[in-house]
Protein backbone atom coordinates (compact mmCIF):
# COMPACT_ATOMS: atom_id res chain seq x y z
CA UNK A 1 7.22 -6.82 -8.99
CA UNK A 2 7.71 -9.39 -5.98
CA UNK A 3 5.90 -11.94 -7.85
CA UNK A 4 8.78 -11.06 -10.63
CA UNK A 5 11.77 -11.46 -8.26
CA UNK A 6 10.58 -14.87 -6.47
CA UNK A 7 10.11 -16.28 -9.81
CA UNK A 8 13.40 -15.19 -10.84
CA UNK A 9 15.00 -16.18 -7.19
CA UNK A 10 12.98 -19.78 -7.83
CA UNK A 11 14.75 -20.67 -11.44
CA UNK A 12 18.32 -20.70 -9.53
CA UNK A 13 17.14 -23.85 -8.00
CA UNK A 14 13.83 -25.61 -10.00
CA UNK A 15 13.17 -23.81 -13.79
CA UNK A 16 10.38 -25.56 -14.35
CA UNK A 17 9.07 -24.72 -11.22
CA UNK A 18 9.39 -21.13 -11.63
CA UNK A 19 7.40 -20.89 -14.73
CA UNK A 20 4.27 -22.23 -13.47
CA UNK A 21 4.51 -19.13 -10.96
CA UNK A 22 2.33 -16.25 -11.07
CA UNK A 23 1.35 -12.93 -10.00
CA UNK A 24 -1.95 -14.51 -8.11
CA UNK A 25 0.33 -16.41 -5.96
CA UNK A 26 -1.21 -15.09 -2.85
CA UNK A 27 -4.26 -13.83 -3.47
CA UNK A 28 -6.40 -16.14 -1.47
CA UNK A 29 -4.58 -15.17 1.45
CA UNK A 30 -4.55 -11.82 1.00
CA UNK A 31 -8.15 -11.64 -0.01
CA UNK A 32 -8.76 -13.32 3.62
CA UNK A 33 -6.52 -11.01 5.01
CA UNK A 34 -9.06 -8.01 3.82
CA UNK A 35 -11.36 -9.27 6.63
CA UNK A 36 -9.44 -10.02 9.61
CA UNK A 37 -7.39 -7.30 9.44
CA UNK A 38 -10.37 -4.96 8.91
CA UNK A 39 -11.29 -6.35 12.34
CA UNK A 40 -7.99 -5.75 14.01
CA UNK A 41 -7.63 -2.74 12.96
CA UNK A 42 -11.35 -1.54 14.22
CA UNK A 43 -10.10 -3.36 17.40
CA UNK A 44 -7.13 -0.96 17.93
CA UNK A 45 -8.84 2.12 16.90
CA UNK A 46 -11.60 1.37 19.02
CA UNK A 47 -10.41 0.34 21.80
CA UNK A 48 -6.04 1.54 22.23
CA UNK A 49 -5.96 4.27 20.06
CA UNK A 50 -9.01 6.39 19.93
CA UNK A 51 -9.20 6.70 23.63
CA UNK A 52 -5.76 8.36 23.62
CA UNK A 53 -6.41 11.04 21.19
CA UNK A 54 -8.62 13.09 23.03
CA UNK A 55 -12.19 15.30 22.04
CA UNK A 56 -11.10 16.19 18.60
CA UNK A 57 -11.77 20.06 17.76
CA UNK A 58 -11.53 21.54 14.06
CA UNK A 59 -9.65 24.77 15.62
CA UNK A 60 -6.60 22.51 16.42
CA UNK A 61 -5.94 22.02 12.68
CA UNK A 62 -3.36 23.84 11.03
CA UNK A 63 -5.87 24.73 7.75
CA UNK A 64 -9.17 25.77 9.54
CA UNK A 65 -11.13 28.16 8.85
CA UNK A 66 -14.91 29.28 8.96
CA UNK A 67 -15.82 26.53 5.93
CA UNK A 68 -14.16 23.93 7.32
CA UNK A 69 -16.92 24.16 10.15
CA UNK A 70 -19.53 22.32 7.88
CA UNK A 71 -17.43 19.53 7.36
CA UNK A 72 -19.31 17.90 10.42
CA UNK A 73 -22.50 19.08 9.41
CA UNK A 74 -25.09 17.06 7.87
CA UNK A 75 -25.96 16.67 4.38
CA UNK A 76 -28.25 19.41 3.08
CA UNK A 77 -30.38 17.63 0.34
CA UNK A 78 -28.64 19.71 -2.48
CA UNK A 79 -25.35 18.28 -1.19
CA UNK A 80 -26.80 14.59 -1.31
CA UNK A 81 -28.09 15.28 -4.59
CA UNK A 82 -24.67 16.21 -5.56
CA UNK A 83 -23.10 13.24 -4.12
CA UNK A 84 -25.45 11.09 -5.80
CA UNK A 85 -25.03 12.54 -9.38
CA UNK A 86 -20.84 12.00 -8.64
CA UNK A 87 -21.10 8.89 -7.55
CA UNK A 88 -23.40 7.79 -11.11
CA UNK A 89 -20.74 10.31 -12.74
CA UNK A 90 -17.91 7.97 -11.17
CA UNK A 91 -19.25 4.54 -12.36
CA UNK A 92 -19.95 6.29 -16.28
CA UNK A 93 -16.19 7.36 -16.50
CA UNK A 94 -14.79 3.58 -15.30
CA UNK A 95 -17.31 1.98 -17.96
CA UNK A 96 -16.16 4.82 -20.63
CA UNK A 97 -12.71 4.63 -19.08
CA UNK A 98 -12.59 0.24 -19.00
CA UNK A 99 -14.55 0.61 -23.01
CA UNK A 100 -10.80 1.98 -23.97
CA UNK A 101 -9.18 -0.99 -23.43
CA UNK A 102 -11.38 -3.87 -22.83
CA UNK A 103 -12.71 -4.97 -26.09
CA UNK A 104 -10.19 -5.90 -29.29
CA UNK A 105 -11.50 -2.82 -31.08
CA UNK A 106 -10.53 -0.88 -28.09
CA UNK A 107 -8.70 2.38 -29.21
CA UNK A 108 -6.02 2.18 -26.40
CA UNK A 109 -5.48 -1.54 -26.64
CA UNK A 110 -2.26 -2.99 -27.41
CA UNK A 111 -1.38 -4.80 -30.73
CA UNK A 112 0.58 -8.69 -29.81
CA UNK A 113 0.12 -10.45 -26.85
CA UNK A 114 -2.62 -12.35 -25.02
CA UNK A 115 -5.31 -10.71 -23.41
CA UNK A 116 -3.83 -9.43 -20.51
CA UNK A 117 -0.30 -8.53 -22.31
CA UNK A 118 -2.61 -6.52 -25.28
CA UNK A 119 -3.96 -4.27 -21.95
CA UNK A 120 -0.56 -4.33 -19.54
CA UNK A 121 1.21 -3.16 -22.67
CA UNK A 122 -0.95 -0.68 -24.28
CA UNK A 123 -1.43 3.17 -24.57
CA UNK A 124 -3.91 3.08 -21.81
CA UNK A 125 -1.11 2.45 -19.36
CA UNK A 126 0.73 4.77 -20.50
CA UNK A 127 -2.00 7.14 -20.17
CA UNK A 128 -3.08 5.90 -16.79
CA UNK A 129 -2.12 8.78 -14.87
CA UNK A 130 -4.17 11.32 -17.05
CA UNK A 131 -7.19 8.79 -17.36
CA UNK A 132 -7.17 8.77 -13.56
CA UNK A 133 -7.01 12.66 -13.01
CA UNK A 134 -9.93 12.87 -15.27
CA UNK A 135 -11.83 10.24 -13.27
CA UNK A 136 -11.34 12.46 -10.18
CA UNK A 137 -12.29 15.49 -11.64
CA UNK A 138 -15.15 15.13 -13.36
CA UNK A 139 -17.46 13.83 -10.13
CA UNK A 140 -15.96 16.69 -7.91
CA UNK A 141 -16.80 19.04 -11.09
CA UNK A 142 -20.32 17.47 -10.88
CA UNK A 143 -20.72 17.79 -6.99
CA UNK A 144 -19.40 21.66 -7.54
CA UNK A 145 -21.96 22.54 -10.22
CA UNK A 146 -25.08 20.57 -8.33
CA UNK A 147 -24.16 22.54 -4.61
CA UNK A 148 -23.62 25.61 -7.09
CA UNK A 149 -20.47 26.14 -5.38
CA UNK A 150 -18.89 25.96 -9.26
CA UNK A 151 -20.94 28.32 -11.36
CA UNK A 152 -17.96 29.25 -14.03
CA UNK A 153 -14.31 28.21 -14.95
CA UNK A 154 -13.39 30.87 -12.20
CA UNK A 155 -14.78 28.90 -9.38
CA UNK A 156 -12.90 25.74 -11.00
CA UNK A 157 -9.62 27.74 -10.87
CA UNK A 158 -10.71 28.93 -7.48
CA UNK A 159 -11.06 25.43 -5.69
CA UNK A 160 -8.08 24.53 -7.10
CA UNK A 161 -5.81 27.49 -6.05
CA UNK A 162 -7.19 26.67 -2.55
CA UNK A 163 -6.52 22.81 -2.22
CA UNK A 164 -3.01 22.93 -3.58
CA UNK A 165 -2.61 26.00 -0.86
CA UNK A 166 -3.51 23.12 1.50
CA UNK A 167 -0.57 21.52 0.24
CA UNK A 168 2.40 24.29 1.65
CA UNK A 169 2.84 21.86 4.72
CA UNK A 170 3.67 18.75 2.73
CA UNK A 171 6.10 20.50 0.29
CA UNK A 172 8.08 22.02 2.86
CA UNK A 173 8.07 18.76 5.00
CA UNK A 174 8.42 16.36 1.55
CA UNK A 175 11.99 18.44 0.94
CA UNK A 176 13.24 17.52 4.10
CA UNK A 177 11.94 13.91 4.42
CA UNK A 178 13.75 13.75 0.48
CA UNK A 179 16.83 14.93 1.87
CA UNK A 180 17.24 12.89 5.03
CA UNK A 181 16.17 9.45 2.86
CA UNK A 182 18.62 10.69 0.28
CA UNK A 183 21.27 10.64 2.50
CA UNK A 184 20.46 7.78 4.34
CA UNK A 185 20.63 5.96 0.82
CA UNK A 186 23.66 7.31 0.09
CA UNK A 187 24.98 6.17 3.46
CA UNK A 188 23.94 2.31 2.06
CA UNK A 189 23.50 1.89 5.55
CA UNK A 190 20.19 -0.06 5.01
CA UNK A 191 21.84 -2.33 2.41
CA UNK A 192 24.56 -2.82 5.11
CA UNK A 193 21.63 -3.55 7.59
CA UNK A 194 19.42 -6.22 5.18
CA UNK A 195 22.19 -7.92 4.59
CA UNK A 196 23.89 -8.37 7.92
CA UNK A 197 20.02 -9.65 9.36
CA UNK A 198 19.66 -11.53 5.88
CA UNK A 199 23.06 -13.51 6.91
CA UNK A 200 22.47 -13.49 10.83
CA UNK A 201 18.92 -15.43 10.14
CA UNK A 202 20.20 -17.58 7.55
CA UNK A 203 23.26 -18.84 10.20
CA UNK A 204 21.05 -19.21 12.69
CA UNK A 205 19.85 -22.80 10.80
CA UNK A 206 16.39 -22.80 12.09
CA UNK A 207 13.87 -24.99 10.62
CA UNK A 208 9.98 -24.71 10.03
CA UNK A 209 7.89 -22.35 11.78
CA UNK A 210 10.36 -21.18 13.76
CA UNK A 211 12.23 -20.55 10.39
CA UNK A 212 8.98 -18.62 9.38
CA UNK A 213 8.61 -16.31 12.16
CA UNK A 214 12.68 -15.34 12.19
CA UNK A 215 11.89 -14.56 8.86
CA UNK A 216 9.08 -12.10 9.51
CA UNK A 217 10.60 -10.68 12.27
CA UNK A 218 14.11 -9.69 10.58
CA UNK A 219 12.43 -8.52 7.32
CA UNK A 220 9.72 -6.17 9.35
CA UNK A 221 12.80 -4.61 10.97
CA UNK A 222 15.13 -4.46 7.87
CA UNK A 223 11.78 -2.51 7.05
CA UNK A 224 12.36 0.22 9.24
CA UNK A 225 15.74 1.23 7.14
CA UNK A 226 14.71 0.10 3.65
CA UNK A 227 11.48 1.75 3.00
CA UNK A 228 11.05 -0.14 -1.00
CA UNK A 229 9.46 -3.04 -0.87
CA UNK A 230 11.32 -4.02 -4.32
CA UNK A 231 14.81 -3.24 -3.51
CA UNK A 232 14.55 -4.91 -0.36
CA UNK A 233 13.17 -8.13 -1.94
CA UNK A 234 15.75 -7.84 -4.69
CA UNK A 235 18.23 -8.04 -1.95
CA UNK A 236 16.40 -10.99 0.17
CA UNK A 237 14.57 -12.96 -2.44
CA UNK A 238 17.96 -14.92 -3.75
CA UNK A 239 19.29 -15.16 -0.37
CA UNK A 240 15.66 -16.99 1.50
CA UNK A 241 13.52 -17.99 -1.59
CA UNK A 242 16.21 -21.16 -2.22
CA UNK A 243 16.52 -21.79 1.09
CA UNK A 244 12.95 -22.12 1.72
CA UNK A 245 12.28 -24.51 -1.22
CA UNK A 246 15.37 -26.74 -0.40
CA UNK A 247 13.74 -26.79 3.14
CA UNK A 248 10.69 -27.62 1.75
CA UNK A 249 8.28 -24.55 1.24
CA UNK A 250 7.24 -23.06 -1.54
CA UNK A 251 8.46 -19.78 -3.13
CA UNK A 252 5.13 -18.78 -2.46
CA UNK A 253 4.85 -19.10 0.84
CA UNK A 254 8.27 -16.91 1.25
CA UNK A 255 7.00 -14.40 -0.58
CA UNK A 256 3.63 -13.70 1.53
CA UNK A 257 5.76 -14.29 4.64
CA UNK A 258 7.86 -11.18 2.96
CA UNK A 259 4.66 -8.95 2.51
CA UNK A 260 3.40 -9.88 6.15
CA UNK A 261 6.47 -8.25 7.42
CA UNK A 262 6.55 -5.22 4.90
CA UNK A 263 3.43 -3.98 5.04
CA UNK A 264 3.17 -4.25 8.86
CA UNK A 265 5.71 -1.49 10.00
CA UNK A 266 5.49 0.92 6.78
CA UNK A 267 3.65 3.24 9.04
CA UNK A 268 6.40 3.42 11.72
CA UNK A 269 9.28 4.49 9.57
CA UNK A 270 9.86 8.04 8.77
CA UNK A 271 12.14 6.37 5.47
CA UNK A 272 8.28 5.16 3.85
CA UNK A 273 8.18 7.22 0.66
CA UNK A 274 4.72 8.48 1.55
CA UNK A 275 5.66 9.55 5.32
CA UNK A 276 6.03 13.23 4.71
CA UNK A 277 2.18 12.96 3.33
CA UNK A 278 0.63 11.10 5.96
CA UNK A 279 2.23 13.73 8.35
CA UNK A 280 1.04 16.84 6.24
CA UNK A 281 -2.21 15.44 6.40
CA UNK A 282 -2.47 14.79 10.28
CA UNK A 283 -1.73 18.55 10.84
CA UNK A 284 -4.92 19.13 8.85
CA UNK A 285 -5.99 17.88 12.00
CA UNK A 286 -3.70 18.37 14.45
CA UNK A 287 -1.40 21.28 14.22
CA UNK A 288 0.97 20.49 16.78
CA UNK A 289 1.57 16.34 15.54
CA UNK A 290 5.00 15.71 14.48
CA UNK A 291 6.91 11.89 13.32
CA UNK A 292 6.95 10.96 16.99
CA UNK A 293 3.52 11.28 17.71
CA UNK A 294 2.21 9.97 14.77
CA UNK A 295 4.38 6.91 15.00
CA UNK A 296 3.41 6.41 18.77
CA UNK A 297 -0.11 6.33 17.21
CA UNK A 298 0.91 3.91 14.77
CA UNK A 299 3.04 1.22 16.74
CA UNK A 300 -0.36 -0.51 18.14
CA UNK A 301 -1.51 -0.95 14.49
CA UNK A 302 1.73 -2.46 13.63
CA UNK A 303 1.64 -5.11 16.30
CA UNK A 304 -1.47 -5.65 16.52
CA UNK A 305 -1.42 -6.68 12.43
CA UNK A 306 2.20 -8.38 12.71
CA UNK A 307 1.24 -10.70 15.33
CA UNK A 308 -2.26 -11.43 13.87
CA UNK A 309 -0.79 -11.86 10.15
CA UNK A 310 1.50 -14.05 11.62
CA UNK A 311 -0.61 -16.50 13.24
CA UNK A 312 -2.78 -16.33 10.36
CA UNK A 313 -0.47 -17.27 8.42
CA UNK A 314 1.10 -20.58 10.15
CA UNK A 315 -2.41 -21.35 10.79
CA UNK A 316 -2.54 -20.95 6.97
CA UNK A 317 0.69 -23.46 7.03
CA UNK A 318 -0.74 -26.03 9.24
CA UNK A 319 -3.91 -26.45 7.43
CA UNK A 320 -2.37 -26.50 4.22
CA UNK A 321 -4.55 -24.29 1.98
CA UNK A 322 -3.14 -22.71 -0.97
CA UNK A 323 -1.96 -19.44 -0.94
CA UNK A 324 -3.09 -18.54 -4.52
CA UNK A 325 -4.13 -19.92 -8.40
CA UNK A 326 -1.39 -23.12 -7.93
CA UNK A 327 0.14 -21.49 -5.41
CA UNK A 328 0.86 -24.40 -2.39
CA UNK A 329 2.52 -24.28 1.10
CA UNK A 330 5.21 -26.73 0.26
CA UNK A 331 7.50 -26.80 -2.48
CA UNK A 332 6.82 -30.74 -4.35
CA UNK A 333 10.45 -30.95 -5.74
């Protein structure tokens, strides 16, 4: 989807340009980004956040109960067993489940297109969310019947019935995060927000670098109000894409400066779609954690990776490596 919108944002000034764009634009980086930030983020558990926390007990979760005491326990060799067998039964169903779309005699491959259209465009996607159920259900159904802790469709039923009990928390907390983003949507006070730091950067007539961190640190706050990644970009892409290129960088280069800032304070915004989950989830844990605390745990993780992404990435600038597949620093019209 960003990919989509730079593209688009790139035609206003160079056509030709924009169609040699593609949705591998910044893999490379990201793909080096897998490694540092795994680093960084052991760092700050390790070291800031961990010690914080506290001895962690199971009774201070909101779900405990006398089961939930062998979670720490070791594997018995039944349970390995089990694991084992789910794991194998995990790598069958993506062979069966990739055999339904791979080949051209595929059953759920599309008709016209090339390769990649015939599978983008095909029943499988459109079944992708059943396909994927299955895939998770069919290694903890193996793990269940190994342990013995399924023995009939009763115990299936069961096991169910219990995990989506797990799940009271989030519902009641998911209505009320739904409500407050709703209204904060309606407000459009986060459109009014992007595009009052959109127009403050772009007045500000900085240059380079400089030009490159302004732009990650105005987008990871517009962040904070306008939790979707798309709509934001839809709103900043035509404003900075052409700006950059007439400046001389790439379209490219915009758009991972974009995703630097997005993904680095998700975590820290109680308008993320997903917030209500992560905090349903910590009370598994924690009983007593509410969006303050778990933000105050989060804010290391978000500077921490904003500051390193960000030096990676005019380090990236400097040395001039591509971002992607034809994807270069500087824009060669």
């Amino acid at each position: 989807m960003l990919a989509e919108l730079s593209t688009a944002a790139a035609a206003t000034i160079d056509p030709a340009y924009a169609e040699t764009m593609n949705v591998t634009m910044n893999w490379f980086f990201i793909a080096t980004s897998v490694f540092v930030l795994t680093l960084v983020g052991w760092f700050v558990s390790d070291k800031i956040v961990e010690p914080r926390l506290g001895k962690f007990s199971l009774s201070d979760g909101a779900d405990t109960d006398e089961e939930e005491e062998d979670y720490m326990a070791p594997l018995t060799k039944v349970e390995k067993r089990g694991m084992l067998l789910a794991f194998i039964s995990v790598i069958v169903g993506l062979i069966l489940a990739a055999s339904l779309v791979a080949f051209p005699a595929s059953p759920m491959r599309g008709d016209e297109g090339a390769y990649l259209d015939t599978i983008i465009q095909s029943p499988f996607m459109d079944a992708l969310v059943p396909i994927i159920a299955i895939l998770f259900f069919i290694p903890g159904l193996v793990y269940g019947i190994v342990t013995r802790t399924i023995r009939n469709d009763k115990d299936v039923a069961a096991q169910m019935t219990k995990t989506m009990a797990s799940m009271g928390m989030f519902i009641v907390l998911a209505f009320t995060a739904g409500q407050f983003v709703a209204y904060f949507n309606e407000s459009n006070l986060g459109l009014v927000i992007g595009v009052y730091g959109a127009d403050m950067l772009e007045n500000m007539n900085l240059t380079g670098i400089p030009l490159i961190i302004g732009f990650v640190l105005v987008t990871a706050f517009i962040n904070l109000f306008v939790g979707s990644a798309s709509a934001k970009w839809a709103m900043m892409a035509p404003i900075f894409v052409p700006i950059m290129m007439q400046l001389g960088y790439s379209p490219e280069l915009t758009t991972m400066a974009y995703r630097v800032a997005d993904s680095s304070t998700n975590i820290i915004t109680p308008l993320m779609t997903y917030f209500a989950i992560i905090i349903a989830f910590a009370q598994r844990y924690d009983r007593n954690i509410g969006i303050g605390t778990l933000i105050s745990v989060m804010v290391p993780y978000s500077i921490f990776f904003l500051v390193t992404w960000s030096i990676m990435l005019i380090v990236w600038m400097l040395l001039g490596i591509p971002l992607g597949p034809d994807a270069p620093i500087h824009y060669p019209g």
